[in-house]
Protein backbone atom coordinates (compact mmCIF):
# COMPACT_ATOMS: atom_id res chain seq x y z
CA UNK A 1 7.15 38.87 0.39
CA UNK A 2 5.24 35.96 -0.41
CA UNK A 3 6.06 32.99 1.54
CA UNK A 4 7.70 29.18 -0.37
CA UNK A 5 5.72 26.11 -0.63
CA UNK A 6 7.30 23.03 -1.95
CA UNK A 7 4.58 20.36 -2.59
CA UNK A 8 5.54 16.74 -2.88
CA UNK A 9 2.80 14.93 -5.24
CA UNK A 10 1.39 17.70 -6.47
CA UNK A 11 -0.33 15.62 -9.39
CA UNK A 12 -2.12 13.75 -6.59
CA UNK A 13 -5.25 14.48 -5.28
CA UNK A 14 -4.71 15.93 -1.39
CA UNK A 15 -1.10 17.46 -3.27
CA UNK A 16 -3.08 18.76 -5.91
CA UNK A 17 -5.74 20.61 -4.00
CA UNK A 18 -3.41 21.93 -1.59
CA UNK A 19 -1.31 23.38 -4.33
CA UNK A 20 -4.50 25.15 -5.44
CA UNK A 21 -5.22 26.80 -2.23
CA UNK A 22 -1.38 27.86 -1.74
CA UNK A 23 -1.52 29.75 -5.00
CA UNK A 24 -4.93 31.40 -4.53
CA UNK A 25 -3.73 31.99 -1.26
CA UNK A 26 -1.24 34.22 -2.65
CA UNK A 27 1.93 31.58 -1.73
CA UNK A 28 5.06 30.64 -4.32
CA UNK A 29 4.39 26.97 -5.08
CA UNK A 30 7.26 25.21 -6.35
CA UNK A 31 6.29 21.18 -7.29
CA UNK A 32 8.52 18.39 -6.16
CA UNK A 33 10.29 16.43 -8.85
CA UNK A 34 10.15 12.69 -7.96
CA UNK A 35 13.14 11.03 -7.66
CA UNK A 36 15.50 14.62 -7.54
CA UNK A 37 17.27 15.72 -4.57
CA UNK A 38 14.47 16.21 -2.18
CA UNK A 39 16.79 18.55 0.93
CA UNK A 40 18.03 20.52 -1.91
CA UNK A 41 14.58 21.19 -3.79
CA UNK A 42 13.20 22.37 -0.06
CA UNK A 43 15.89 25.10 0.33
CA UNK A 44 13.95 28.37 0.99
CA UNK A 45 10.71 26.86 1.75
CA UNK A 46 8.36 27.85 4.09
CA UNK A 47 6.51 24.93 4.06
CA UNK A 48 6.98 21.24 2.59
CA UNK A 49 3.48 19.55 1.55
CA UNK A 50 3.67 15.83 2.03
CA UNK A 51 1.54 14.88 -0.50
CA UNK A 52 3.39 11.76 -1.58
CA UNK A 53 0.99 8.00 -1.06
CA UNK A 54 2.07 4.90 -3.02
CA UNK A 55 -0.73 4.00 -5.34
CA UNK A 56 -2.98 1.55 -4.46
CA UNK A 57 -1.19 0.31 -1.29
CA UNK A 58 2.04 -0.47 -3.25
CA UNK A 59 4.56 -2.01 -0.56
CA UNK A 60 3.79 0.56 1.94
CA UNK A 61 6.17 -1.36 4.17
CA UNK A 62 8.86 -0.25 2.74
CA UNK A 63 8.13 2.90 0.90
CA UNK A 64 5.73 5.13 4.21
CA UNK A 65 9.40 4.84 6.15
CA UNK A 66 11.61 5.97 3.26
CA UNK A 67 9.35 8.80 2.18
CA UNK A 68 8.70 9.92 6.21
CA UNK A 69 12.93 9.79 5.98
CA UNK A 70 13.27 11.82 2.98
CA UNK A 71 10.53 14.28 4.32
CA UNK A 72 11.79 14.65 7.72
CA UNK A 73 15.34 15.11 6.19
CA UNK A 74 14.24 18.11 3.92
CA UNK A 75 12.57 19.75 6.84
CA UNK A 76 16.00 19.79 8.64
CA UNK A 77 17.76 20.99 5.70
CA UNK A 78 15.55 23.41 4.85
CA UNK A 79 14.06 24.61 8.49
CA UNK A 80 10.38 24.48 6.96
CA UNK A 81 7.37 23.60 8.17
CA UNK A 82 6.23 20.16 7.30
CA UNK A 83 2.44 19.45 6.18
CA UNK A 84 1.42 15.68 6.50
CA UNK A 85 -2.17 14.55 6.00
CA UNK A 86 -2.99 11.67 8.14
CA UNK A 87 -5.74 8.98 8.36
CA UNK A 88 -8.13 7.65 10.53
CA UNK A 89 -6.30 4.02 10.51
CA UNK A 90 -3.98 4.28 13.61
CA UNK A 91 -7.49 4.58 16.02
CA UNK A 92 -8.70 1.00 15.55
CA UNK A 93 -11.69 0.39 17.07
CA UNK A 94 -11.58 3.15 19.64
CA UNK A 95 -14.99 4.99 20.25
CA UNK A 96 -15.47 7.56 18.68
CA UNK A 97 -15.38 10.85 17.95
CA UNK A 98 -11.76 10.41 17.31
CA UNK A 99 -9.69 13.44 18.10
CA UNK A 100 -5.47 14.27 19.16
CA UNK A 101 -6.49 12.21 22.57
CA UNK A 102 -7.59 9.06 21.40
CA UNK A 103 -5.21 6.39 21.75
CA UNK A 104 -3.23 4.58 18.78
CA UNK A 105 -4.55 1.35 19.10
CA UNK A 106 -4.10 0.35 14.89
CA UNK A 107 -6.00 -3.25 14.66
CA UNK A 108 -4.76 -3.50 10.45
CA UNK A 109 -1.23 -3.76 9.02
CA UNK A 110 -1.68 -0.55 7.44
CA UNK A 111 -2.95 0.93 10.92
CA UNK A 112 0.64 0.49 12.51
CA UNK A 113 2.69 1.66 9.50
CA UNK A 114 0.98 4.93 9.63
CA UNK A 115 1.45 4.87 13.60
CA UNK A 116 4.64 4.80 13.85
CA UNK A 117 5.01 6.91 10.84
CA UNK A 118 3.30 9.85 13.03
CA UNK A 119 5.63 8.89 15.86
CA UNK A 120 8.43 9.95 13.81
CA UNK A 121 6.78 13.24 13.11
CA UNK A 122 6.22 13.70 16.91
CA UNK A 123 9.23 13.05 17.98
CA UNK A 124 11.05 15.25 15.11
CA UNK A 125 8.87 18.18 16.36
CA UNK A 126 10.56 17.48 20.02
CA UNK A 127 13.99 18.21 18.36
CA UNK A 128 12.57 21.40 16.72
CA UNK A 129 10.96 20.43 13.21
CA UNK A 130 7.17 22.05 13.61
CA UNK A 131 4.95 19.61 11.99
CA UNK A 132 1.35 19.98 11.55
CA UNK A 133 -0.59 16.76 10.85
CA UNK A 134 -4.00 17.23 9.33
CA UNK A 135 -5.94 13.91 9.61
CA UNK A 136 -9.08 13.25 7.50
CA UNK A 137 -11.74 10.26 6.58
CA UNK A 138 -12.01 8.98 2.80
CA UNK A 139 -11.20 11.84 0.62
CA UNK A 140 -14.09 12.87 -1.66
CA UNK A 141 -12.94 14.73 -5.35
CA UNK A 142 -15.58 14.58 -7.88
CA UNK A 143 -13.82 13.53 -11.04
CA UNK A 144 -11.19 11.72 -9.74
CA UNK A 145 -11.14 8.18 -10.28
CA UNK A 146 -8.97 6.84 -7.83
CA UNK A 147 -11.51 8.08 -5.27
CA UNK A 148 -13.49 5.35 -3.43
CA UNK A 149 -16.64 7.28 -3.53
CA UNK A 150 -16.20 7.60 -7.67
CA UNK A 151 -14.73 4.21 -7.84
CA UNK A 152 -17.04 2.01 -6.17
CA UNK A 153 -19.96 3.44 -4.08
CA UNK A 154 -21.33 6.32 -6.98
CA UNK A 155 -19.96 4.34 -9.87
CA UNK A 156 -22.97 2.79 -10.38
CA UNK A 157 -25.45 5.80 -9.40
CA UNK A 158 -26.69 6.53 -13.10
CA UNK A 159 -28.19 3.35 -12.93
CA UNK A 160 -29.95 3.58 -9.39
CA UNK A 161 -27.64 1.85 -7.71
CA UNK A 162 -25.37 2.80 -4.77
CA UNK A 163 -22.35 0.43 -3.41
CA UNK A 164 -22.06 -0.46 0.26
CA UNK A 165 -18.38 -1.74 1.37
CA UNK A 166 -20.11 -2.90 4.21
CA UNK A 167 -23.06 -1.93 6.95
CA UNK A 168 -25.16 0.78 4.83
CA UNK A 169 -25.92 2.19 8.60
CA UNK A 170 -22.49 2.62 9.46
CA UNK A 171 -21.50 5.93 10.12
CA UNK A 172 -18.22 6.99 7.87
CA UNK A 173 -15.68 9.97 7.87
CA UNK A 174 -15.06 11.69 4.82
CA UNK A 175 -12.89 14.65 3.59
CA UNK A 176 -13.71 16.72 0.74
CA UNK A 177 -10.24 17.50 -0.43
CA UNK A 178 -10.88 20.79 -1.47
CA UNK A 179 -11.89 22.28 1.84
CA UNK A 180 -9.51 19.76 3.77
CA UNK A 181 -6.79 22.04 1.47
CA UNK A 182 -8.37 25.35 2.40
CA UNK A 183 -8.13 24.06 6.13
CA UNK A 184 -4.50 23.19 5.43
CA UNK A 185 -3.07 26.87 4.24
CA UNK A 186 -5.38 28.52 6.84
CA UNK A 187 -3.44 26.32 9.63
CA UNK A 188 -0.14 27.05 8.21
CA UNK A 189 -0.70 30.77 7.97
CA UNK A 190 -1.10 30.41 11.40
CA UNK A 191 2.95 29.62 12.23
CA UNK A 192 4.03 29.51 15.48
CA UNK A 193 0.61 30.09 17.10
CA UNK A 194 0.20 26.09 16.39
CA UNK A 195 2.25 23.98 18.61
CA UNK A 196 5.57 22.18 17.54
CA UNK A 197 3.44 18.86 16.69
CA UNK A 198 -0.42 20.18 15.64
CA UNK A 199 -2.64 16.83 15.48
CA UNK A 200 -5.69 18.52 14.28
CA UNK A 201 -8.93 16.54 12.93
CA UNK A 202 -10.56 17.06 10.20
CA UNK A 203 -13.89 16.44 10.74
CA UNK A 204 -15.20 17.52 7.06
CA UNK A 205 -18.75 15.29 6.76
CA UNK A 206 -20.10 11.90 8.76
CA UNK A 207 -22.51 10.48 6.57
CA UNK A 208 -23.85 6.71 6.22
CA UNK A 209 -24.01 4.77 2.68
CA UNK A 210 -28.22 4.57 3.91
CA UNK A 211 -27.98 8.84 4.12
CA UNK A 212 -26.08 9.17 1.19
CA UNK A 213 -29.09 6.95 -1.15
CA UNK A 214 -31.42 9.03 0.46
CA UNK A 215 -29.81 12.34 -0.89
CA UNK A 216 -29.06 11.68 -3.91
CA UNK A 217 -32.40 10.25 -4.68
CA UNK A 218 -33.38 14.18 -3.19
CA UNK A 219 -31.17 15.45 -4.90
CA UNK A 220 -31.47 13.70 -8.53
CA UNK A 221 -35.56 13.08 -8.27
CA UNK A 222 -34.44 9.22 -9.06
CA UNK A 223 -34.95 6.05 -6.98
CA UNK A 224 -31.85 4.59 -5.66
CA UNK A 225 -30.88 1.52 -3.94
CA UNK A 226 -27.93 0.50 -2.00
CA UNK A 227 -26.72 -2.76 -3.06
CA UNK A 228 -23.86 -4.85 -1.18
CA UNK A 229 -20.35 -5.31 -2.69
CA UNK A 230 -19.48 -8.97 -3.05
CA UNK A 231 -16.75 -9.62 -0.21
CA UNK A 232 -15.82 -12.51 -1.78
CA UNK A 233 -14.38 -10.78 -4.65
CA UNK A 234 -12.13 -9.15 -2.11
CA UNK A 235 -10.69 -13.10 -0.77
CA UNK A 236 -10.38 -14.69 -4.25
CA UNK A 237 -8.41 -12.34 -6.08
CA UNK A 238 -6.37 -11.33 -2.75
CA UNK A 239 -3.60 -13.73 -3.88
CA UNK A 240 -2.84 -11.86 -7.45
CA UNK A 241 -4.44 -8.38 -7.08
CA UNK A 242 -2.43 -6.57 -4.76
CA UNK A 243 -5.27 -3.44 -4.13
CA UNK A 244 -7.86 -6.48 -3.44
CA UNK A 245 -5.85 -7.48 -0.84
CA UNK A 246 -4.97 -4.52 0.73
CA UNK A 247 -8.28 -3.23 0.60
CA UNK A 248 -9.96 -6.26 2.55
CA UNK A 249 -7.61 -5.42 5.54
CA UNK A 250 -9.47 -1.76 5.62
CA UNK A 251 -13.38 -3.26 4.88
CA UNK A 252 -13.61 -2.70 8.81
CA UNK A 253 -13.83 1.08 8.03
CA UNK A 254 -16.89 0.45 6.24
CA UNK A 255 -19.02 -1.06 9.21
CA UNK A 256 -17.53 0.12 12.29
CA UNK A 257 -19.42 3.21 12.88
CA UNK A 258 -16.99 6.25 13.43
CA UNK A 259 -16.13 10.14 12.76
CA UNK A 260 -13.46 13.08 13.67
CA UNK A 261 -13.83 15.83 16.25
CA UNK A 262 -14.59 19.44 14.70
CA UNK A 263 -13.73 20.90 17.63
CA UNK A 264 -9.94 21.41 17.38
CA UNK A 265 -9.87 22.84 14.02
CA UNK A 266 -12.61 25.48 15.32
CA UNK A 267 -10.48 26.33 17.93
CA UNK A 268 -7.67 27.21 15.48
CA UNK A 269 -9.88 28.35 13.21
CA UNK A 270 -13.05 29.88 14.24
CA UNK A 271 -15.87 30.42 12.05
CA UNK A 272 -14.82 27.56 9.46
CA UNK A 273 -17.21 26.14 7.20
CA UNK A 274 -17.29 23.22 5.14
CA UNK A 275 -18.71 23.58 2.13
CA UNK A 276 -22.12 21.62 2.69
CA UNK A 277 -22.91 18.43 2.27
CA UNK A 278 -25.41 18.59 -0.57
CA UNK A 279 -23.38 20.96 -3.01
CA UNK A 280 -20.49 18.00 -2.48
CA UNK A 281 -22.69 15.58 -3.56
CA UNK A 282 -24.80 17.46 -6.25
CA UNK A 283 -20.87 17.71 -7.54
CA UNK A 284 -20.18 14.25 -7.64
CA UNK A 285 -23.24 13.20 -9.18
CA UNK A 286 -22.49 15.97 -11.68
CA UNK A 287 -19.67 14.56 -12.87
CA UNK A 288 -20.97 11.32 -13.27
CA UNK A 289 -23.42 12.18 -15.78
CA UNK A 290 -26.26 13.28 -14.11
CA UNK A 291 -26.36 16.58 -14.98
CA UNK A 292 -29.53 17.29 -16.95
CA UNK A 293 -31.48 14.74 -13.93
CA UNK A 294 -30.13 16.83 -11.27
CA UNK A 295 -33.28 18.48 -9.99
CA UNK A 296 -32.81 20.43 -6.75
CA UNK A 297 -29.95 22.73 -5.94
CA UNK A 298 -30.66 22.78 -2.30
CA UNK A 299 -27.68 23.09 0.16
CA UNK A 300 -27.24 21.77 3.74
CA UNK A 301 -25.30 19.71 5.87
């Protein structure tokens, strides 16, 4: 019998993708109403998908805690396994490779919500409720334009220009959601062989804004620059534009040099392979228009 997935957000993009995979996978997917009875729409699931993010930073506050309630309540009620993708914002500033062993030392706002978020999840899996937390960089979905990467660094790429949020050097995690969901159903096919509380990276690609100009510009045949967003944008409008605001908190991300440590996932999954680096991009840039430039199909990491 094919096993129950109930996927909170599913019109989201890490919901979304991991929906996808579930149902090629050959899993029932059943889609979480918002604002129904959350306990109830969980009874006979396998697995609950916490796919659920306020928008833009909306009052996350307030809203991480009552959706981490709601979630961890519907696990007890149902007895299924819960499915949480975390972030990279609860390391700080540790060195990296950041993997389950580095401290939680969160040096934003943002960085202790989701800490103590996870803590929740960890201690629910010491009373029983298996958890497995699958923590990625700065998702990357061509096409979808709440993306960063779509949003801001490639938005300007038909033009030969490429957005920096901060040190173009910088090394930066990133998470192409569609293999981050593959990785997702192949863990939780895995059932009891994970531990109660699996904090497994997601190492996906480590790429600098300088490395990804000098791709595309392989990749496309056209000369690219990298051009520096205007910080200042981010202070002014801080007062009225809630995202701006939030967003400035995170610019750290952007020039503190960091990535995720493959090896756990490996371990629970040996053989895995992300699907490379080029064909992501060659995607991106695809749907952004620059289909008939695109000149080389070469794929690597």
């Amino acid at each position: 019998m094919a096993q129950t997935a109930l996927v909170l957000g599913a019109s989201g993009g890490f919901g979304g993708q991991v929906a996808q995979a579930l149902q090629a996978a050959g899993w029932r997917v059943n889609r979480y109403r918002r604002g129904s009875d959350m306990a109830a729409a969980a009874k006979g699931a396998d697995l609950i998908v916490n796919g659920l993010n306020p928008p833009g930073y909306h009052n996350w506050a307030q809203l991480i805690p009552e959706i981490t309630t709601s979630v961890l309540a519907a696990g007890r009620a149902s007895g299924a396994t819960l499915l949480v993708p975390g972030n990279v914002y609860p390391y700080g500033m540790e060195p990296a490779p950041w993997g389950p062993d580095t401290p939680h030392r969160p040096v934003s706002r943002k960085g202790r919500i989701r800490a103590e978020m996870e803590a929740q999840y960890r201690e629910a899996a010491g009373h029983g409720q298996r958890t497995i937390l699958l923590r990625g960089g700065d998702f990357l979905l061509p096409g979808a334009p709440q993306m960063l990467m779509n949003r801001v660094i490639l938005s300007k790429v038909a033009k030969g220009r490429i957005t920096a949020l901060g040190d173009p050097d910088a090394l930066h995690a990133y998470a192409y959601l569609p293999d981050m969901a593959r990785a997702a159903v192949a863990l939780a096919s895995l059932g009891d062989a994970l531990p109660p509380y699996a904090d497994i990276p997601f190492a996906g690609h480590a790429f600098s804004i300088a490395d990804l100009a000098a791709r595309v510009e392989r990749l496309s045949g056209r000369s690219m620059r990298v051009k520096r967003f205007p910080l200042w944008i981010f202070t002014v409008t801080s007062p009225f534009w809630e995202l701006a605001r939030e967003l400035r908190e995170m610019l750290y991300l952007s020039s503190f040099p960091h990535s995720l440590d493959p090896g756990p996932l490996h371990h629970w999954l040996p053989g895995w392979q992300d699907t490379p680096l080029d064909e992501v991009i060659l995607r991106h840039l695809q749907m952004l228009g620059l289909q008939g430039r695109v000149t080389s199909t070469q794929t690597g990491k």
